[in-house]
N, C-alpha and C. Protein backbone atom coordinates (compact mmCIF):
# COMPACT_ATOMS: atom_id res chain seq x y z
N UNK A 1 0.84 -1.18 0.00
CA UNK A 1 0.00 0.00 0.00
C UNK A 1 0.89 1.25 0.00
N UNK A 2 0.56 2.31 -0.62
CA UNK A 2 1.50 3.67 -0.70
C UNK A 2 1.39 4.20 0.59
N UNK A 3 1.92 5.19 0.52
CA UNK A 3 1.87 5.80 1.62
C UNK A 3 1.28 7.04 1.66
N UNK A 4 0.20 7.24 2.42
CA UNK A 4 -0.74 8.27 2.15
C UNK A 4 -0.63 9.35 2.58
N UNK A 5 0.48 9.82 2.98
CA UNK A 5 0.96 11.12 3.13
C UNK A 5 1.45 11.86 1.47
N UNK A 6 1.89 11.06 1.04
CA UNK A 6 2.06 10.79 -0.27
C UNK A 6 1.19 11.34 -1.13
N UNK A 7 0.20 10.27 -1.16
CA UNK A 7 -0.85 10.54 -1.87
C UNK A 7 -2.18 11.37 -1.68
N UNK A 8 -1.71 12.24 -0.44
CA UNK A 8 -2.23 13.07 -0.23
C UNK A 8 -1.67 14.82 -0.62
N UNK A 9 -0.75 14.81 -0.41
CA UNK A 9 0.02 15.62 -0.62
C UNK A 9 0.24 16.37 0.81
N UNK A 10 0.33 15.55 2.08
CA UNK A 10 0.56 16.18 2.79
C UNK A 10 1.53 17.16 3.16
N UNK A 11 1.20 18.65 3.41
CA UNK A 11 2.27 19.46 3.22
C UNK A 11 3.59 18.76 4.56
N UNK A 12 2.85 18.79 5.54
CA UNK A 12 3.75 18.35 6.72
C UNK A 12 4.67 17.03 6.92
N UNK A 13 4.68 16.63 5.30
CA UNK A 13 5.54 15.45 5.36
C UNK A 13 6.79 15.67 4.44
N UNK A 14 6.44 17.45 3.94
CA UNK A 14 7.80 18.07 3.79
C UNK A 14 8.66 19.20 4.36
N UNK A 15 9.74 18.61 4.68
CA UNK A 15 10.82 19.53 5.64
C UNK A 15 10.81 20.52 4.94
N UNK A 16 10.66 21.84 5.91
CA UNK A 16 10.60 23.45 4.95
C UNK A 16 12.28 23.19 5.20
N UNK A 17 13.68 22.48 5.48
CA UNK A 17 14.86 22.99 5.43
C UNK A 17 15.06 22.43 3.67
N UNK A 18 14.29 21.83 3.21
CA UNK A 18 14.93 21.68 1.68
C UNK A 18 14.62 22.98 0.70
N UNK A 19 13.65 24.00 1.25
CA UNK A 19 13.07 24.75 0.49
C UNK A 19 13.59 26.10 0.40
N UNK A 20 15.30 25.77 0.98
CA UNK A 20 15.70 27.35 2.05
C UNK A 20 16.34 28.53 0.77
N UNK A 21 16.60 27.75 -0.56
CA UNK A 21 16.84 28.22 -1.50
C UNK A 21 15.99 28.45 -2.85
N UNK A 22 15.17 27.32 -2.97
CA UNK A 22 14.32 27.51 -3.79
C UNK A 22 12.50 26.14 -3.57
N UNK A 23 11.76 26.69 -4.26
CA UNK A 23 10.63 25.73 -4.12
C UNK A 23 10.36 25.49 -5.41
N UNK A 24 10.07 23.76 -5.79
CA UNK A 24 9.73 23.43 -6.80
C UNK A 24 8.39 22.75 -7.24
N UNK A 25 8.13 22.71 -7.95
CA UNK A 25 6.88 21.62 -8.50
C UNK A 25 6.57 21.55 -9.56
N UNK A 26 5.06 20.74 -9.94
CA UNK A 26 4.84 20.80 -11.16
C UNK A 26 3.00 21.03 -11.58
N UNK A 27 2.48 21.01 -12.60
CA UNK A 27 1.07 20.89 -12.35
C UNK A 27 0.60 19.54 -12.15
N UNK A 28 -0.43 19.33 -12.55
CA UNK A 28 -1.02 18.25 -11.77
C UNK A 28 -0.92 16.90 -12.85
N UNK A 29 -0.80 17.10 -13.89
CA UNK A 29 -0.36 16.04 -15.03
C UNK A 29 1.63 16.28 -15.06
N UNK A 30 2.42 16.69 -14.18
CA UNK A 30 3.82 17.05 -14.51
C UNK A 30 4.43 17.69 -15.62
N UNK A 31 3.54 18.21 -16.73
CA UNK A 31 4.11 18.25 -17.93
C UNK A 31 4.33 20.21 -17.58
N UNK A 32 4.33 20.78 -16.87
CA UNK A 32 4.55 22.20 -16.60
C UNK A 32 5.49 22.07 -15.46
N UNK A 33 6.64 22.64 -15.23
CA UNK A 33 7.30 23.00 -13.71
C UNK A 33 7.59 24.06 -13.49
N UNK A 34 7.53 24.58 -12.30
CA UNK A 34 7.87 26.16 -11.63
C UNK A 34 8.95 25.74 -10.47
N UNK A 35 9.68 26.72 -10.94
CA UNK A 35 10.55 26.66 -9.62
C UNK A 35 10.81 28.39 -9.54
N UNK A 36 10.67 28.78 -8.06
CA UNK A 36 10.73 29.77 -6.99
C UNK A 36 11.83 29.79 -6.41
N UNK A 37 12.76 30.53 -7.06
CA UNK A 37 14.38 30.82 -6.33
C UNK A 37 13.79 32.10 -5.59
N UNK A 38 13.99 31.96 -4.51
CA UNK A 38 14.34 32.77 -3.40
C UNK A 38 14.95 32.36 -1.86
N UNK A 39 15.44 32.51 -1.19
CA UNK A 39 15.78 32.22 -0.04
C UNK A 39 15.57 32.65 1.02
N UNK A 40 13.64 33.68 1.03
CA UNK A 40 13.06 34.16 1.95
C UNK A 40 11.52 33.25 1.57
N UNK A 41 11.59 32.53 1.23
CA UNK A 41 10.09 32.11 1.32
C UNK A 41 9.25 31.72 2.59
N UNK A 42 10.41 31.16 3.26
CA UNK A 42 9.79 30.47 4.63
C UNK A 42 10.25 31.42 5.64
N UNK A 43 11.38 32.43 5.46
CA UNK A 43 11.58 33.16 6.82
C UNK A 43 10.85 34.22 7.28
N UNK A 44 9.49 34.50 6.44
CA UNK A 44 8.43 35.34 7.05
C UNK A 44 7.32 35.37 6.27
N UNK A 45 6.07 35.74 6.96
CA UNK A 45 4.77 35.58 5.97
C UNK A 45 5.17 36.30 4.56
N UNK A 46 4.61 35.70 3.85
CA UNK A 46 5.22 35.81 1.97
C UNK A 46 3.48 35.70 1.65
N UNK A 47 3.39 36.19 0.28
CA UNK A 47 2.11 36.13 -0.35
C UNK A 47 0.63 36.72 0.25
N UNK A 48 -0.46 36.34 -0.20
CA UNK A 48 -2.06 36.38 0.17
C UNK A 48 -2.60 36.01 -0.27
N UNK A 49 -3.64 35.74 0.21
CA UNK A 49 -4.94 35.21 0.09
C UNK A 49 -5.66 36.04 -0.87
N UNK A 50 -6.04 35.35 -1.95
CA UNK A 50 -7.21 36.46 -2.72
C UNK A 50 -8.82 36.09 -3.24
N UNK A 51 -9.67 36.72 -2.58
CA UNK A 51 -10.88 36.35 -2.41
C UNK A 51 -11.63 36.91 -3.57
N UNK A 52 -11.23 37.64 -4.69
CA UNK A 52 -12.07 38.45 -5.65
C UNK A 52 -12.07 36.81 -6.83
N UNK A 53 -13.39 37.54 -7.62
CA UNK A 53 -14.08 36.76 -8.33
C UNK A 53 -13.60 36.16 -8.93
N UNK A 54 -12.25 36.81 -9.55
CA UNK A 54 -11.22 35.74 -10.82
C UNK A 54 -10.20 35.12 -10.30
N UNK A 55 -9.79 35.14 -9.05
CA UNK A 55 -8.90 34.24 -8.57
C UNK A 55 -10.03 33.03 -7.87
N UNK A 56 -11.00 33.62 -7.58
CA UNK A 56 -12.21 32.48 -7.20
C UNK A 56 -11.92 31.34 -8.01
N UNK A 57 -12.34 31.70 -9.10
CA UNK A 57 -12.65 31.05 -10.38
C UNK A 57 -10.95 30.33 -11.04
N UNK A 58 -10.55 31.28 -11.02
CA UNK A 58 -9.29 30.08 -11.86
C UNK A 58 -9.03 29.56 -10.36
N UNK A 59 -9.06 29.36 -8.75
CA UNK A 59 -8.72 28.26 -8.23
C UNK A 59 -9.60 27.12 -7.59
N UNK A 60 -10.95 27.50 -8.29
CA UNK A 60 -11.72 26.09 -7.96
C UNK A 60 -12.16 26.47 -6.82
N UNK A 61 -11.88 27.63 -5.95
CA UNK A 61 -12.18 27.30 -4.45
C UNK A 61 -12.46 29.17 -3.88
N UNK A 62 -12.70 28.96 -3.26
CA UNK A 62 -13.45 29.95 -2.18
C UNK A 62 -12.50 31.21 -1.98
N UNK A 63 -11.01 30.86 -2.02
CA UNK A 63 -10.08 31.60 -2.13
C UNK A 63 -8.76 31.23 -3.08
N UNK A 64 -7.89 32.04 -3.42
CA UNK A 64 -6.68 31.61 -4.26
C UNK A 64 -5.31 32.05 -3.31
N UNK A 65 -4.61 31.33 -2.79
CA UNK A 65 -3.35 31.21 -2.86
C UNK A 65 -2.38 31.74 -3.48
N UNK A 66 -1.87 32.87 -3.33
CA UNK A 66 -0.92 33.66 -4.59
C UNK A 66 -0.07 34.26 -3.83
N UNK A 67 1.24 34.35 -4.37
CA UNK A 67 2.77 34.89 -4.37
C UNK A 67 3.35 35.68 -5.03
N UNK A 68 2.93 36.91 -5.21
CA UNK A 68 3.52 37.88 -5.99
C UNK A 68 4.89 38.09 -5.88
N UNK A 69 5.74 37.89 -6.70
CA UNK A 69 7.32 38.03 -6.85
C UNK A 69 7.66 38.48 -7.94
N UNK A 70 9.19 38.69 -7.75
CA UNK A 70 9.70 39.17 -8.82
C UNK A 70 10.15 38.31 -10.11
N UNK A 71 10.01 38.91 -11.48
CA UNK A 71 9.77 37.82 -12.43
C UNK A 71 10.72 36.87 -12.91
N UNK A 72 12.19 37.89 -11.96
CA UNK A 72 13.07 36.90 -12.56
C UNK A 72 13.69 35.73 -11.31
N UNK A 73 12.92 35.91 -10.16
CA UNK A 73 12.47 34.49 -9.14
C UNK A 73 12.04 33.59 -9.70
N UNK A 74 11.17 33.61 -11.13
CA UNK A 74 10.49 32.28 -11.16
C UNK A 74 10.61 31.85 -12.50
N UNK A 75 11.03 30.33 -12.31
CA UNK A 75 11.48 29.49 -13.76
C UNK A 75 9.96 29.11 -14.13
N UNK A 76 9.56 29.29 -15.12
CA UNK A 76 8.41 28.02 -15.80
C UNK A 76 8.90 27.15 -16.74
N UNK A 77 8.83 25.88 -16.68
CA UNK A 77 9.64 25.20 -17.45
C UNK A 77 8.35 24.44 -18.40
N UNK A 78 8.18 24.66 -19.86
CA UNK A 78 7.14 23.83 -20.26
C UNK A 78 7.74 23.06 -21.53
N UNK A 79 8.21 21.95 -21.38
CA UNK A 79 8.90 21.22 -22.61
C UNK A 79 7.85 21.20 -23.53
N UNK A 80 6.86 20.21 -23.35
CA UNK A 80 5.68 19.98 -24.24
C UNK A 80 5.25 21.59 -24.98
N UNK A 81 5.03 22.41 -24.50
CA UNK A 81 4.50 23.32 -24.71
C UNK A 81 3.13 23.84 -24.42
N UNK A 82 2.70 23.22 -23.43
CA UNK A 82 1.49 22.65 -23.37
C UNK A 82 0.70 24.11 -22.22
N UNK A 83 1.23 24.81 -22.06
CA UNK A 83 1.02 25.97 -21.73
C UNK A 83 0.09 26.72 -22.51
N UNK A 84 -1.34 27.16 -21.44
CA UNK A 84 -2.19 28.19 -22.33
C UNK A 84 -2.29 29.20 -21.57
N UNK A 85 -2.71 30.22 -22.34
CA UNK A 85 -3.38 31.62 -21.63
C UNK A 85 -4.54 31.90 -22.19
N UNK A 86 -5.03 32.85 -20.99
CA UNK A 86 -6.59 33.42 -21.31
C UNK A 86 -5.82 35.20 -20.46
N UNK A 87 -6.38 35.76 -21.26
CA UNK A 87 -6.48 36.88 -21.22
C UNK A 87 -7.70 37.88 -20.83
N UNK A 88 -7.86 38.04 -19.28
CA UNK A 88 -8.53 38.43 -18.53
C UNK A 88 -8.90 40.36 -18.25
N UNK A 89 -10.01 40.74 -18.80
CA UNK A 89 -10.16 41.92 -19.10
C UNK A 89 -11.08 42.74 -17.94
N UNK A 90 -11.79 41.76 -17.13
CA UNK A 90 -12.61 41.36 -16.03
C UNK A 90 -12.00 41.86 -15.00
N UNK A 91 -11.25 42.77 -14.80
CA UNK A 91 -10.86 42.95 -13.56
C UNK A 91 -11.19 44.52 -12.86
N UNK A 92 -10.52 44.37 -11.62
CA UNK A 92 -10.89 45.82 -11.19
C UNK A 92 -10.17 46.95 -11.45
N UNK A 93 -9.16 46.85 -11.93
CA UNK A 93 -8.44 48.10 -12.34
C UNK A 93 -8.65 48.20 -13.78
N UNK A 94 -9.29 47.07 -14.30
CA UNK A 94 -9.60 47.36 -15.58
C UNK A 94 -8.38 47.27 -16.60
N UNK A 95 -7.51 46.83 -16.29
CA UNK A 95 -6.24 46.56 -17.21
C UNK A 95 -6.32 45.07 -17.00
N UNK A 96 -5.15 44.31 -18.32
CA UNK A 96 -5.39 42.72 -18.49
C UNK A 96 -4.71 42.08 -17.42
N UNK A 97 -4.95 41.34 -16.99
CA UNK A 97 -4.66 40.21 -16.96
C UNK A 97 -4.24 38.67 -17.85
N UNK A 98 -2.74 38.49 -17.84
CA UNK A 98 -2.63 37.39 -18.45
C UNK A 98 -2.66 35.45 -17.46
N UNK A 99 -3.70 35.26 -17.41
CA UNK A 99 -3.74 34.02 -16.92
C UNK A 99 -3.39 32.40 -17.27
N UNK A 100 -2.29 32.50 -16.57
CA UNK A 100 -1.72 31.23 -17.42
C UNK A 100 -1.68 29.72 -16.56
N UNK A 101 -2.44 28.14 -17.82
CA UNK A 101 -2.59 26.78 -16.74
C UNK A 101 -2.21 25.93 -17.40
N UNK A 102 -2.06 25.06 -17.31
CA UNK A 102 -1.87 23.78 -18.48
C UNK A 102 -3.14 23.18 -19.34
N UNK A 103 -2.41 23.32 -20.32
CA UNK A 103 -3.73 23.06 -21.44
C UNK A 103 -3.88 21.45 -21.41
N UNK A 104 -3.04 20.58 -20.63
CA UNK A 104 -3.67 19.24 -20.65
C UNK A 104 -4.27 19.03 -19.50
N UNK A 105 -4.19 19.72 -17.70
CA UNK A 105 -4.42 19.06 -17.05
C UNK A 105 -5.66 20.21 -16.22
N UNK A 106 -5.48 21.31 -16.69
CA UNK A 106 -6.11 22.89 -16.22
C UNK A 106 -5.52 23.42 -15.20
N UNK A 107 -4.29 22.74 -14.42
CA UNK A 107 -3.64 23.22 -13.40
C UNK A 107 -3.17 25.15 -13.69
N UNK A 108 -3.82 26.05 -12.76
CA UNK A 108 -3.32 27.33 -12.74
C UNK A 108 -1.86 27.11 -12.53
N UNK A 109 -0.87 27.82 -13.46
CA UNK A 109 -0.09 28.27 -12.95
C UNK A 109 0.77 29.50 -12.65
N UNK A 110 0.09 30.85 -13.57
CA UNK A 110 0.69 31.95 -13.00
C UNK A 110 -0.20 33.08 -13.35
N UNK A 111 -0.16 34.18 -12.94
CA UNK A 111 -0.85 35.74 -13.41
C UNK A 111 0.08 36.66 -13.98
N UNK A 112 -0.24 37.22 -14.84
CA UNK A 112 1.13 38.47 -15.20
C UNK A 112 0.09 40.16 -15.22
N UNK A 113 0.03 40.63 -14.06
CA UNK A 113 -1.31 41.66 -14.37
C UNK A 113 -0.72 42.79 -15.01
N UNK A 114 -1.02 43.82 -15.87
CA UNK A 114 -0.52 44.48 -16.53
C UNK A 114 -0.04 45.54 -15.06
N UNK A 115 -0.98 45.71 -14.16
CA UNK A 115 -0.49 46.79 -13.04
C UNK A 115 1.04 46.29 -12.27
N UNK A 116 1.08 45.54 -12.61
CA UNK A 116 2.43 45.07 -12.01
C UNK A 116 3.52 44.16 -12.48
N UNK A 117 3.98 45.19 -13.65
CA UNK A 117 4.93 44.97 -15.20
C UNK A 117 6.50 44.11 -14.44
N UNK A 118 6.28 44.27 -12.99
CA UNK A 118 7.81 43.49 -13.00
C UNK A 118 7.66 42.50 -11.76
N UNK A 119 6.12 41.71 -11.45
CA UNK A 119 6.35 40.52 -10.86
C UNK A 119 4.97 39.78 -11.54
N UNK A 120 5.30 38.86 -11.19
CA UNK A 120 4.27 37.63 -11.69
C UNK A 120 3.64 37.08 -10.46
N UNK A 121 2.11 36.63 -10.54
CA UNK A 121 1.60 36.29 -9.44
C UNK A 121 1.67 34.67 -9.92
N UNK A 122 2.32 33.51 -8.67
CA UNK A 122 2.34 32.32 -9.03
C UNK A 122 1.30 31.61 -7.93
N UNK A 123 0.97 30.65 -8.72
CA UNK A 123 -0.68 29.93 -7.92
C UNK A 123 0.05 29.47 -7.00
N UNK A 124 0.08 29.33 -5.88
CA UNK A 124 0.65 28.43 -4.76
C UNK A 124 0.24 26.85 -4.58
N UNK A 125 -1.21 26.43 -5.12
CA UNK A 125 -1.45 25.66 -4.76
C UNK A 125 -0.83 24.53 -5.05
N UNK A 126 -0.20 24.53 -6.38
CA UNK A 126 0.66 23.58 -6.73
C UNK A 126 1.58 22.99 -5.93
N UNK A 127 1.96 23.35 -5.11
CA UNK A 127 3.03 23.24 -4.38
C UNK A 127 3.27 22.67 -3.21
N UNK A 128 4.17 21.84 -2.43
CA UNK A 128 4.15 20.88 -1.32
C UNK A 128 4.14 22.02 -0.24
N UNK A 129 4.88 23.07 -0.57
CA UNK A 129 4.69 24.15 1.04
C UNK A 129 3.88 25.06 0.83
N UNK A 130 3.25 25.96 0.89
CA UNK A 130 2.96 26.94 0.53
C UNK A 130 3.18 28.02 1.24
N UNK A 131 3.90 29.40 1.68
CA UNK A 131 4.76 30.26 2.72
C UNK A 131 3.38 30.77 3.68
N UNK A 132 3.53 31.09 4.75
CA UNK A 132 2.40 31.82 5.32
C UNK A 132 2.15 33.04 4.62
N UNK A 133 1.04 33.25 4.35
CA UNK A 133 0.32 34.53 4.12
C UNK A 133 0.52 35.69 4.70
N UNK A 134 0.84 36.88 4.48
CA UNK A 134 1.11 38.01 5.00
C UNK A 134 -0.51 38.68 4.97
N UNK A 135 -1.28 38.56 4.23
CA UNK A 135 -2.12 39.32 3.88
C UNK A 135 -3.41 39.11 3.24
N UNK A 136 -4.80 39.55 3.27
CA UNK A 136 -5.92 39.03 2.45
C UNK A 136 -5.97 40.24 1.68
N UNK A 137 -6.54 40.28 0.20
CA UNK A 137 -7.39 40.97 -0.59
C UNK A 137 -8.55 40.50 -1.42
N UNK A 138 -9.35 41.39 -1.18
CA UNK A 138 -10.58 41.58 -1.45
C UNK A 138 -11.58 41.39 -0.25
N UNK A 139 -10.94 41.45 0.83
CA UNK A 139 -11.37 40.60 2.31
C UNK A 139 -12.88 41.04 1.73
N UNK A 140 -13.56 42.36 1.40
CA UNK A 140 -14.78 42.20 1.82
C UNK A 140 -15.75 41.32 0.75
N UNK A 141 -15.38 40.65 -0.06
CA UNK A 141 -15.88 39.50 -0.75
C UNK A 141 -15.07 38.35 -0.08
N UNK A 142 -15.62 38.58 1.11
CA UNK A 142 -15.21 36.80 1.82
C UNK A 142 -16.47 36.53 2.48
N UNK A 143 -16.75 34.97 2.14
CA UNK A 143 -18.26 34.89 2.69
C UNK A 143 -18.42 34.95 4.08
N UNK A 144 -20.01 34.91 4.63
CA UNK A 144 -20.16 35.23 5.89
C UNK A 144 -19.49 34.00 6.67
N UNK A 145 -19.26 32.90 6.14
CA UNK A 145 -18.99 31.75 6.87
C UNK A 145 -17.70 31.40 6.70
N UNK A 146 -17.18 31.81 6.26
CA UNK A 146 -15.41 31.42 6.38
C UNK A 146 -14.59 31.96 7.53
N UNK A 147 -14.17 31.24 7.93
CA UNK A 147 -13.26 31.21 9.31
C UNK A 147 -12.02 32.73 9.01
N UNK A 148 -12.27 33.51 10.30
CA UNK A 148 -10.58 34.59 10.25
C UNK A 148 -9.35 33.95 9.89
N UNK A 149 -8.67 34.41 9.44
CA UNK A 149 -6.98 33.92 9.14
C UNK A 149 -6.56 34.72 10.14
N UNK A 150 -6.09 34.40 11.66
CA UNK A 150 -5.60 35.28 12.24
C UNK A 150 -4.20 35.77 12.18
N UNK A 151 -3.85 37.18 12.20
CA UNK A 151 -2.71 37.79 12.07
C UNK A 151 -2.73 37.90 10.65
N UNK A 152 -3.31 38.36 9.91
CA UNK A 152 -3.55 38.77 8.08
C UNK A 152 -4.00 39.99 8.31
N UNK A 153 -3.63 40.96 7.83
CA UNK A 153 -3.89 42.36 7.54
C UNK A 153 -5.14 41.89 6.20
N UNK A 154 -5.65 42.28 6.48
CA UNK A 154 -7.22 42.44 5.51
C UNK A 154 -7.32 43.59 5.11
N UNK A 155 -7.35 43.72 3.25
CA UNK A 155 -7.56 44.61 2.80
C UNK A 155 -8.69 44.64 2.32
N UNK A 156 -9.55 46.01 2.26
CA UNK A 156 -11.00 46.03 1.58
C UNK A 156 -11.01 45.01 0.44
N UNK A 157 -9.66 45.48 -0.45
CA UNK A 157 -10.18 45.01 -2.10
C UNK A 157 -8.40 44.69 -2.23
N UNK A 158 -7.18 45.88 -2.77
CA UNK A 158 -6.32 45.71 -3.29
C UNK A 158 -5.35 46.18 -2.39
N UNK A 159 -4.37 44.86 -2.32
CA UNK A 159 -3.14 44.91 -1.28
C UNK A 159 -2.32 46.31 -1.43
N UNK A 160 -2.39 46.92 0.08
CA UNK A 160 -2.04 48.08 -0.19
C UNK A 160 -3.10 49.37 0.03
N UNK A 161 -4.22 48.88 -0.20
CA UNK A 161 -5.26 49.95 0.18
C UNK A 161 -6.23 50.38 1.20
N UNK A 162 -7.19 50.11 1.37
CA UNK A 162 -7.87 50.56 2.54
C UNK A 162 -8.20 49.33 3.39
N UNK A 163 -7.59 49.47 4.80
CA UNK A 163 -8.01 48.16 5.39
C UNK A 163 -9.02 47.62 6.20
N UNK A 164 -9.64 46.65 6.04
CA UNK A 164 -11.18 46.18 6.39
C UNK A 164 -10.98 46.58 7.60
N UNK A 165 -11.97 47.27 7.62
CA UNK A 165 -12.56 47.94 9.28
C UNK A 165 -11.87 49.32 9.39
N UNK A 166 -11.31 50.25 8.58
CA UNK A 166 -10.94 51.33 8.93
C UNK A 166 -12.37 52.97 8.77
């Protein structure tokens, strides 16, 4: 029988000391890989939580997992080529969005928003660790029933702007 830590993907059955330089993975069919050179991922909350409608939607779930970094932190490696984009016009600042997943398996794997020409937002979920969260946006599109993230600075809408409850 495997071992179902395994086949779960339990995060806690990987040591954050392998990750002290970089984090790797792949999508969910392997044919896409990202790797995250940095050597602050784990030494303090990194990334946020994003609760608005299009990160809803490209992560299947209630919230998205995202790591905004700098672009030349992150390898995408796609031999096959198998890499698609959709080009997202839907947003709140009203500039594009380039949304990019694997065209064989639909795994998200990155954002390139035009407002922010020199980092790339990478899906976290892919990934065996994912860094603590520094932060929520869009907090006030979070439903009535979802649990606090305690110690997250909650922003109304966009990281950086007005913060829920001011």
């Amino acid at each position: 029988m495997a071992d179902p830590s395994r086949l779960t993907g339990d995060p806690n059955s990987h040591d954050l000391s392998k990750f002290s330089t970089s984090l790797s993975s792949t999508c969910l069919c392997k044919s896409i890989r990202v790797t995250i050179n940095d050597n602050e991922l784990f030494t303090r909350p990194r990334g946020h939580l994003c609760h608005c409608a299009n990160c809803r939607k490209v992560s299947g779930s209630y919230v998205s997992s995202n790591l905004a970094i700098e672009r030349e932190k992150v390898v995408v490696d796609d031999p096959k080529g198998v890499m698609k984009k959709y080009i997202d016009w839907e947003t709140n600042s009203g500039n594009k969005v380039e949304r990019f997943f694997c065209g064989t398996c639909g795994n998200p794997i990155m954002s390139l928003p035009d407002v922010l020409p020199t980092l790339v937002i990478v899906k976290m979920g892919m990934f065996p660790r994912i860094p603590q969260p520094e932060c929520e946006s869009f907090a006030l599109h979070r439903h009535p029933w979802q649990g606090k993230h305690e110690g997250l600075t909650q922003f109304e809408i966009v990281k950086g702007g007005k913060k829920l409850g001011e």
